[in-house]
PDB file of N, CA and C in Angstrom:
ATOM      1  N   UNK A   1     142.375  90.763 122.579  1.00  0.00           N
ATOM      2  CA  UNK A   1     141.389  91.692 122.046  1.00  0.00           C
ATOM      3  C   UNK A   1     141.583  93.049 122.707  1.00  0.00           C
ATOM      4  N   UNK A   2     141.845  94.095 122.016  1.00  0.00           N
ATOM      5  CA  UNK A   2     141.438  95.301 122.407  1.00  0.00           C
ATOM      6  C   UNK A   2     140.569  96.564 122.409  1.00  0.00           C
ATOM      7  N   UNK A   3     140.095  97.556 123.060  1.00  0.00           N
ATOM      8  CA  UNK A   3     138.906  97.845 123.258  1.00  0.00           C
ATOM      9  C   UNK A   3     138.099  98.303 121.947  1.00  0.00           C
ATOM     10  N   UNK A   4     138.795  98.655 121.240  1.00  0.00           N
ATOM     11  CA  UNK A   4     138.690  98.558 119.539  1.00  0.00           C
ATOM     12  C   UNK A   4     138.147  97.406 118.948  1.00  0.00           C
ATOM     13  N   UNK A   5     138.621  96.298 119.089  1.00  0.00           N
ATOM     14  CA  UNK A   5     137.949  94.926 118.722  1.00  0.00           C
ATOM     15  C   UNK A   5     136.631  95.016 119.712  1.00  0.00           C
ATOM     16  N   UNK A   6     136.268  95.152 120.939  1.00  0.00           N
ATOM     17  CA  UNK A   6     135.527  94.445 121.230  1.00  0.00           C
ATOM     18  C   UNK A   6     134.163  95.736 121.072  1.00  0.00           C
ATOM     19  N   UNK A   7     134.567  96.994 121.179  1.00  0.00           N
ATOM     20  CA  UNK A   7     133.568  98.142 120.883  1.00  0.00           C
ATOM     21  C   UNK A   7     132.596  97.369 119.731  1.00  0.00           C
ATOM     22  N   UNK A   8     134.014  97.376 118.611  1.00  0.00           N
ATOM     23  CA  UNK A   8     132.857  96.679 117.479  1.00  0.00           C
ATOM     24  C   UNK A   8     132.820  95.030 116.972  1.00  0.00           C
ATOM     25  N   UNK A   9     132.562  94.361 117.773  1.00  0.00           N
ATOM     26  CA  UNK A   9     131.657  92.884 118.311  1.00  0.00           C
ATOM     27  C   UNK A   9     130.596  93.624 119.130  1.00  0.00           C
ATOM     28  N   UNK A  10     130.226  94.259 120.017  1.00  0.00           N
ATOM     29  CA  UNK A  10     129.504  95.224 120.583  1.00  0.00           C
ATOM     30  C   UNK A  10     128.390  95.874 119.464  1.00  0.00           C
ATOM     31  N   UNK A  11     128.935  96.448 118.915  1.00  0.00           N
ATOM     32  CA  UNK A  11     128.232  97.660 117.939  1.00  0.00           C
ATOM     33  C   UNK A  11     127.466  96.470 117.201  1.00  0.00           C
ATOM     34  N   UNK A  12     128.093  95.431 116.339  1.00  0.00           N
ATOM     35  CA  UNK A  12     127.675  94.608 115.865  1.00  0.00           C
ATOM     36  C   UNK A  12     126.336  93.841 116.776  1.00  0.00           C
ATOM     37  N   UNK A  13     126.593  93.106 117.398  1.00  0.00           N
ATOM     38  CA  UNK A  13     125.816  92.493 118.266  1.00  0.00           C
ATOM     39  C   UNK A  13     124.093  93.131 118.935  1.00  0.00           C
ATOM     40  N   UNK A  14     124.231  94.303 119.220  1.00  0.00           N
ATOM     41  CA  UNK A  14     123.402  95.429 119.422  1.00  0.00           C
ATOM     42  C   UNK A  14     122.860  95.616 118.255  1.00  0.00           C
ATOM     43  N   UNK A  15     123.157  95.911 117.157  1.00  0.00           N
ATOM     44  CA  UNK A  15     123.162  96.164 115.405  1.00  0.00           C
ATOM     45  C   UNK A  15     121.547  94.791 114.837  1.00  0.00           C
ATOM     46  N   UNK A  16     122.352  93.544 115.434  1.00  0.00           N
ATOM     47  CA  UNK A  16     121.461  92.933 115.473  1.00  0.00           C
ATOM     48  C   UNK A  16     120.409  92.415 116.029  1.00  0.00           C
ATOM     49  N   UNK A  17     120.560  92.752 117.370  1.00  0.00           N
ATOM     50  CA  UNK A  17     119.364  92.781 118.182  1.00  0.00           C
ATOM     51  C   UNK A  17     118.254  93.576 117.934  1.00  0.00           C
ATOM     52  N   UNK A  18     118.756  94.653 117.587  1.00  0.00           N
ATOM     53  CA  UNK A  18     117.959  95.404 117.118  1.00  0.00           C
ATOM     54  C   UNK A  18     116.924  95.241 116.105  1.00  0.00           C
ATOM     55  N   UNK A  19     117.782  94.960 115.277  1.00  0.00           N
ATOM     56  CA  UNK A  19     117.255  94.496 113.685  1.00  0.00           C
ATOM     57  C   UNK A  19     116.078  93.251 114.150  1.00  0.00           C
ATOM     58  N   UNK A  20     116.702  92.378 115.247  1.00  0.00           N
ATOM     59  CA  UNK A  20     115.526  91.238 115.627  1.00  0.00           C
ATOM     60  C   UNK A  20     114.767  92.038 116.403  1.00  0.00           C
ATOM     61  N   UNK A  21     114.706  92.569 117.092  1.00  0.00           N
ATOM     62  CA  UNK A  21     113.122  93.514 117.914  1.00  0.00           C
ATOM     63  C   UNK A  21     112.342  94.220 117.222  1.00  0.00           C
ATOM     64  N   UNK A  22     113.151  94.550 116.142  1.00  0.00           N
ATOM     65  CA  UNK A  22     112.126  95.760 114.743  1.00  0.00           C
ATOM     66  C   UNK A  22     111.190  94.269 114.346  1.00  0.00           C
ATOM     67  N   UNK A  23     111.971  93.071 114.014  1.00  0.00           N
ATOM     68  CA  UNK A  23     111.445  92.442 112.859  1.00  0.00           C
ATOM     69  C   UNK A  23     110.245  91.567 113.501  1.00  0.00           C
ATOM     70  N   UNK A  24     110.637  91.120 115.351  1.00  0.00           N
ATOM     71  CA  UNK A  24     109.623  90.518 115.785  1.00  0.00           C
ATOM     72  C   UNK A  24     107.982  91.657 116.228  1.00  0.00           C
ATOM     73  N   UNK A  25     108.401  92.978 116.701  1.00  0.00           N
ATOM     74  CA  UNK A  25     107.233  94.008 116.797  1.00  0.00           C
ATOM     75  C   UNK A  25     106.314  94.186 115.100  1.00  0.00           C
ATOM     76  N   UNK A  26     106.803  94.647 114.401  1.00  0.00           N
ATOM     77  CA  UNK A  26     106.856  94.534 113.067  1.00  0.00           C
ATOM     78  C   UNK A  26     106.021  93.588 112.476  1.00  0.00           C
ATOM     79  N   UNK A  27     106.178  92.078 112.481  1.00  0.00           N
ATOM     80  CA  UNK A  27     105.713  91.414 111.893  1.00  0.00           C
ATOM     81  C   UNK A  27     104.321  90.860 111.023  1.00  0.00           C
ATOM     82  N   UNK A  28     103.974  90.884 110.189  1.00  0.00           N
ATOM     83  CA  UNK A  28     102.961  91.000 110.384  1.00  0.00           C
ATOM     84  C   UNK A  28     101.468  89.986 111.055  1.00  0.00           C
ATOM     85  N   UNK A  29     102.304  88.813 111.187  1.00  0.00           N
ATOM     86  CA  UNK A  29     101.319  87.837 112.070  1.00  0.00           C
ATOM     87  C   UNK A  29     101.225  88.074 113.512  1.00  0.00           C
ATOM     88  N   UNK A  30     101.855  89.092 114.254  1.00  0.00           N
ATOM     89  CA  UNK A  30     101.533  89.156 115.405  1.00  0.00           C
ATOM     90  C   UNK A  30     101.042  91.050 115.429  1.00  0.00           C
ATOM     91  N   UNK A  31     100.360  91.855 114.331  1.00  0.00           N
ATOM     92  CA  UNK A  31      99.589  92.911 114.102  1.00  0.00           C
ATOM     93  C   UNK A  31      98.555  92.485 114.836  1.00  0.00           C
ATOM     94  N   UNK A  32      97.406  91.555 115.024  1.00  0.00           N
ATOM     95  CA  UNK A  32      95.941  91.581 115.425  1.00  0.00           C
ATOM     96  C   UNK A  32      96.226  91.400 117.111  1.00  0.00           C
ATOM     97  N   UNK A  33      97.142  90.772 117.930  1.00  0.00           N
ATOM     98  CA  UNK A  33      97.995  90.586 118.860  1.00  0.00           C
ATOM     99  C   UNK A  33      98.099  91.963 119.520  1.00  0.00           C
ATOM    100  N   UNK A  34      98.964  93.082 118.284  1.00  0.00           N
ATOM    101  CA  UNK A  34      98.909  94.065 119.082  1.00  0.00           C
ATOM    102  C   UNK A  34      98.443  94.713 118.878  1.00  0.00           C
ATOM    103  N   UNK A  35      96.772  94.925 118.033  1.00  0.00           N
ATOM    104  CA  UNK A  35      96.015  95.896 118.068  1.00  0.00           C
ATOM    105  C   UNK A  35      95.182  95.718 118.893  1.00  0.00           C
ATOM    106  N   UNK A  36      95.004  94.001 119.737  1.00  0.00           N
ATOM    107  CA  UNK A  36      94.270  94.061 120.881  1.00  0.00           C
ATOM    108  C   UNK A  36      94.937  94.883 122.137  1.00  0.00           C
ATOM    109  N   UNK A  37      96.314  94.371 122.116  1.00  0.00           N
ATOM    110  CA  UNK A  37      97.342  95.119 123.068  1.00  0.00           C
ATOM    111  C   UNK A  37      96.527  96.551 123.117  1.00  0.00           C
ATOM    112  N   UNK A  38      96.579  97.175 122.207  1.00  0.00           N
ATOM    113  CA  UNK A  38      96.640  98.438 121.944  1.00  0.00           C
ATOM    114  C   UNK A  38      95.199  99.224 122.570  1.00  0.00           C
ATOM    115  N   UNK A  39      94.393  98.348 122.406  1.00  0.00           N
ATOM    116  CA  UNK A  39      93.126  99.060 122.275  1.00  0.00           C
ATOM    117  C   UNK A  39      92.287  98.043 123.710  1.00  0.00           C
ATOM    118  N   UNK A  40      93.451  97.568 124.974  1.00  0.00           N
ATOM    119  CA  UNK A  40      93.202  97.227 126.041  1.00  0.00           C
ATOM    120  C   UNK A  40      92.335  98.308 127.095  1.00  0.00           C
ATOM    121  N   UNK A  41      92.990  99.780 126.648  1.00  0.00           N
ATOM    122  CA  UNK A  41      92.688 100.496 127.834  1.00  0.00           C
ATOM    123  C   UNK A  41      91.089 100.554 127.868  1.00  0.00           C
ATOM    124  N   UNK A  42      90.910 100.461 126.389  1.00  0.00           N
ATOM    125  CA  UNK A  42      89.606 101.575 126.182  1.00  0.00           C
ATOM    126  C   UNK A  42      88.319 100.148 126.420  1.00  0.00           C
ATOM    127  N   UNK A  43      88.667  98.872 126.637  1.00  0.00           N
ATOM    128  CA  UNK A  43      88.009  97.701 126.975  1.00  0.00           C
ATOM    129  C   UNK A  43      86.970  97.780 127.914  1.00  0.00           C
ATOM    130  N   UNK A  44      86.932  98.790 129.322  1.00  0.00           N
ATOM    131  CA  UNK A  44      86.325  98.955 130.157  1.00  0.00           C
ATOM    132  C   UNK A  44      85.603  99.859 130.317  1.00  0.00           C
ATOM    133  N   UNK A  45      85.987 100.630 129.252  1.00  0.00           N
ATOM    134  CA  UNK A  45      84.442 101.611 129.002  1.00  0.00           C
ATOM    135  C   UNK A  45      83.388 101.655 128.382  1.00  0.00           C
ATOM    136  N   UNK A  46      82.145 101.802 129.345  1.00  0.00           N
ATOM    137  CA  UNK A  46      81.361 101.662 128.909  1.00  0.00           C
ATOM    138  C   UNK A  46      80.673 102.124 127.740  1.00  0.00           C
ATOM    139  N   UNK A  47      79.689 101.718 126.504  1.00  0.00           N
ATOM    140  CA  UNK A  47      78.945 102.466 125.929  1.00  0.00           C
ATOM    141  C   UNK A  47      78.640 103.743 126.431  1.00  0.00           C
ATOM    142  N   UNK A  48      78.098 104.806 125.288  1.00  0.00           N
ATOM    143  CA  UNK A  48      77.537 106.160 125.725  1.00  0.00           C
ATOM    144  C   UNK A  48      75.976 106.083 126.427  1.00  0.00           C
ATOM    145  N   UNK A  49      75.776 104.683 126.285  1.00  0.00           N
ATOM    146  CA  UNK A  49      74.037 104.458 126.070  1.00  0.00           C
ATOM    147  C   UNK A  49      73.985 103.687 127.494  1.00  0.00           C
ATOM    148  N   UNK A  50      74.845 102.951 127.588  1.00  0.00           N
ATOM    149  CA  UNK A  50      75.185 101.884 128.797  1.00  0.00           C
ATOM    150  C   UNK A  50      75.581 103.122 130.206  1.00  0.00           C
ATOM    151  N   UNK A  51      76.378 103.735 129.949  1.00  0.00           N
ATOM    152  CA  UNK A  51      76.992 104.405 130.477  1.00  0.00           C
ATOM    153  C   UNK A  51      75.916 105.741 131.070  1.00  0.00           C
ATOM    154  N   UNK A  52      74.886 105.781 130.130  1.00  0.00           N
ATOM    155  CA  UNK A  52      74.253 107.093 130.812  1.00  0.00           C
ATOM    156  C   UNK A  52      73.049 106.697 131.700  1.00  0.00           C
ATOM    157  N   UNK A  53      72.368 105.083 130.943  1.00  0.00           N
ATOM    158  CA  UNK A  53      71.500 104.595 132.148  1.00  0.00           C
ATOM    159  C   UNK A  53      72.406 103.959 133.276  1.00  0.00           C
ATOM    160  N   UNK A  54      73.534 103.567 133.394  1.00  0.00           N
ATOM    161  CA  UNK A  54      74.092 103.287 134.902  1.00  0.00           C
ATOM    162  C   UNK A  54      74.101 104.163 135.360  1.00  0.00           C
ATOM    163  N   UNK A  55      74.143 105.658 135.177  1.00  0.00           N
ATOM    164  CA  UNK A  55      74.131 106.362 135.943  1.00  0.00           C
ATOM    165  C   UNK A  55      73.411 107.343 136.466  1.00  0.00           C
ATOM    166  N   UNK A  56      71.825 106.808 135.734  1.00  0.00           N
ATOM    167  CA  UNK A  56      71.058 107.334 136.528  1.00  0.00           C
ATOM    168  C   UNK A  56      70.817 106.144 137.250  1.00  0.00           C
ATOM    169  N   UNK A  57      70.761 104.889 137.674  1.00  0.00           N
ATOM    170  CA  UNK A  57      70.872 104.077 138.536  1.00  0.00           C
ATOM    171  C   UNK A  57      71.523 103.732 139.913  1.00  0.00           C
ATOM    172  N   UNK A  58      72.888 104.473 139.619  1.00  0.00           N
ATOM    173  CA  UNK A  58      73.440 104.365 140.639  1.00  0.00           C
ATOM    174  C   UNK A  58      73.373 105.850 141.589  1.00  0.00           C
ATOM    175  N   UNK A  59      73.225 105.420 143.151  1.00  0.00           N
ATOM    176  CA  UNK A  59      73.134 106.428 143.543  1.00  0.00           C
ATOM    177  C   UNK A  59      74.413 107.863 144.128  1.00  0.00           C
ATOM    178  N   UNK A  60      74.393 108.754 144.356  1.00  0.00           N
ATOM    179  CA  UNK A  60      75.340 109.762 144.181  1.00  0.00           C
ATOM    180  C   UNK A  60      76.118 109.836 145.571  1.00  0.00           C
ATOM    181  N   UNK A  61      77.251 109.969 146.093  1.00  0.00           N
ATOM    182  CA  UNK A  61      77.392 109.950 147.283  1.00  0.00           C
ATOM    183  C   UNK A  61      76.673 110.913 148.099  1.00  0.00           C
ATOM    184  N   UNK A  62      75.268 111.789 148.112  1.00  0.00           N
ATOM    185  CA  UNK A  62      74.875 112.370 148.616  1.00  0.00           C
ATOM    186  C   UNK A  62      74.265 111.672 149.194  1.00  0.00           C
ATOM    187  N   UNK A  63      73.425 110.617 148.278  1.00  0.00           N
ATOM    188  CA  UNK A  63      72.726 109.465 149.091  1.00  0.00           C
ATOM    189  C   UNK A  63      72.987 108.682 149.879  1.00  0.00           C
ATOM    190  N   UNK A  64      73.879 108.469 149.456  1.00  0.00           N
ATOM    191  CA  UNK A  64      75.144 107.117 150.462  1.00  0.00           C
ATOM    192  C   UNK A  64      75.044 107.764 151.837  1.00  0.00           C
ATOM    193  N   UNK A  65      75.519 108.966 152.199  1.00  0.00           N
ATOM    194  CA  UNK A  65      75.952 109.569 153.422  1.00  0.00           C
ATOM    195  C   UNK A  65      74.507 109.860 153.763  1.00  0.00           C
ATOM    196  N   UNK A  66      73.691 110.330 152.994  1.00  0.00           N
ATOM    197  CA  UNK A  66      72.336 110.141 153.695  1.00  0.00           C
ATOM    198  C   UNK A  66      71.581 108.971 154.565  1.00  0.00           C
ATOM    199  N   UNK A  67      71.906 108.012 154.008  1.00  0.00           N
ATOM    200  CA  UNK A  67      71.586 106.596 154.492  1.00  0.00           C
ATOM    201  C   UNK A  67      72.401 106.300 155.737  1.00  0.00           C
ATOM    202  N   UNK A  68      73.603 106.541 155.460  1.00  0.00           N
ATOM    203  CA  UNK A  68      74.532 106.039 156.551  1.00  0.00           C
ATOM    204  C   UNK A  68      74.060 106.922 157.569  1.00  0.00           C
TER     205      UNK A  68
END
């Protein structure tokens, strides 16, 4: 084999890997999979409503160092 033959077994090979990573991301039975993926970050934030009474609850580090 020379580097000619094996460039393209190469090109080929890659050609199809490819084609399998489009087709497994892609798919459409694993879409709900990655729209959880997707929408992981935003999991830990709180409501606008949740979020504005925790924080009049919690106290400010002015207090903290006051106490201490």
């Amino acid at each position: 084999m020379d580097k000619g033959t094996l460039g393209a077994i190469s090109t080929v090979l890659v050609a199809i890997a490819f084609a399998g990573v489009c087709w497994w991301a892609f798919s459409p039975k694993r879409k709900k999979r990655f729209d959880d993926a997707a929408n992981l970050p935003f999991a830990d934030e709180p409501d606008s409503d949740t979020k504005q009474e925790t924080e009049k609850n919690t106290p400010s580090t002015d207090d903290v160092a006051r106490r201490n």
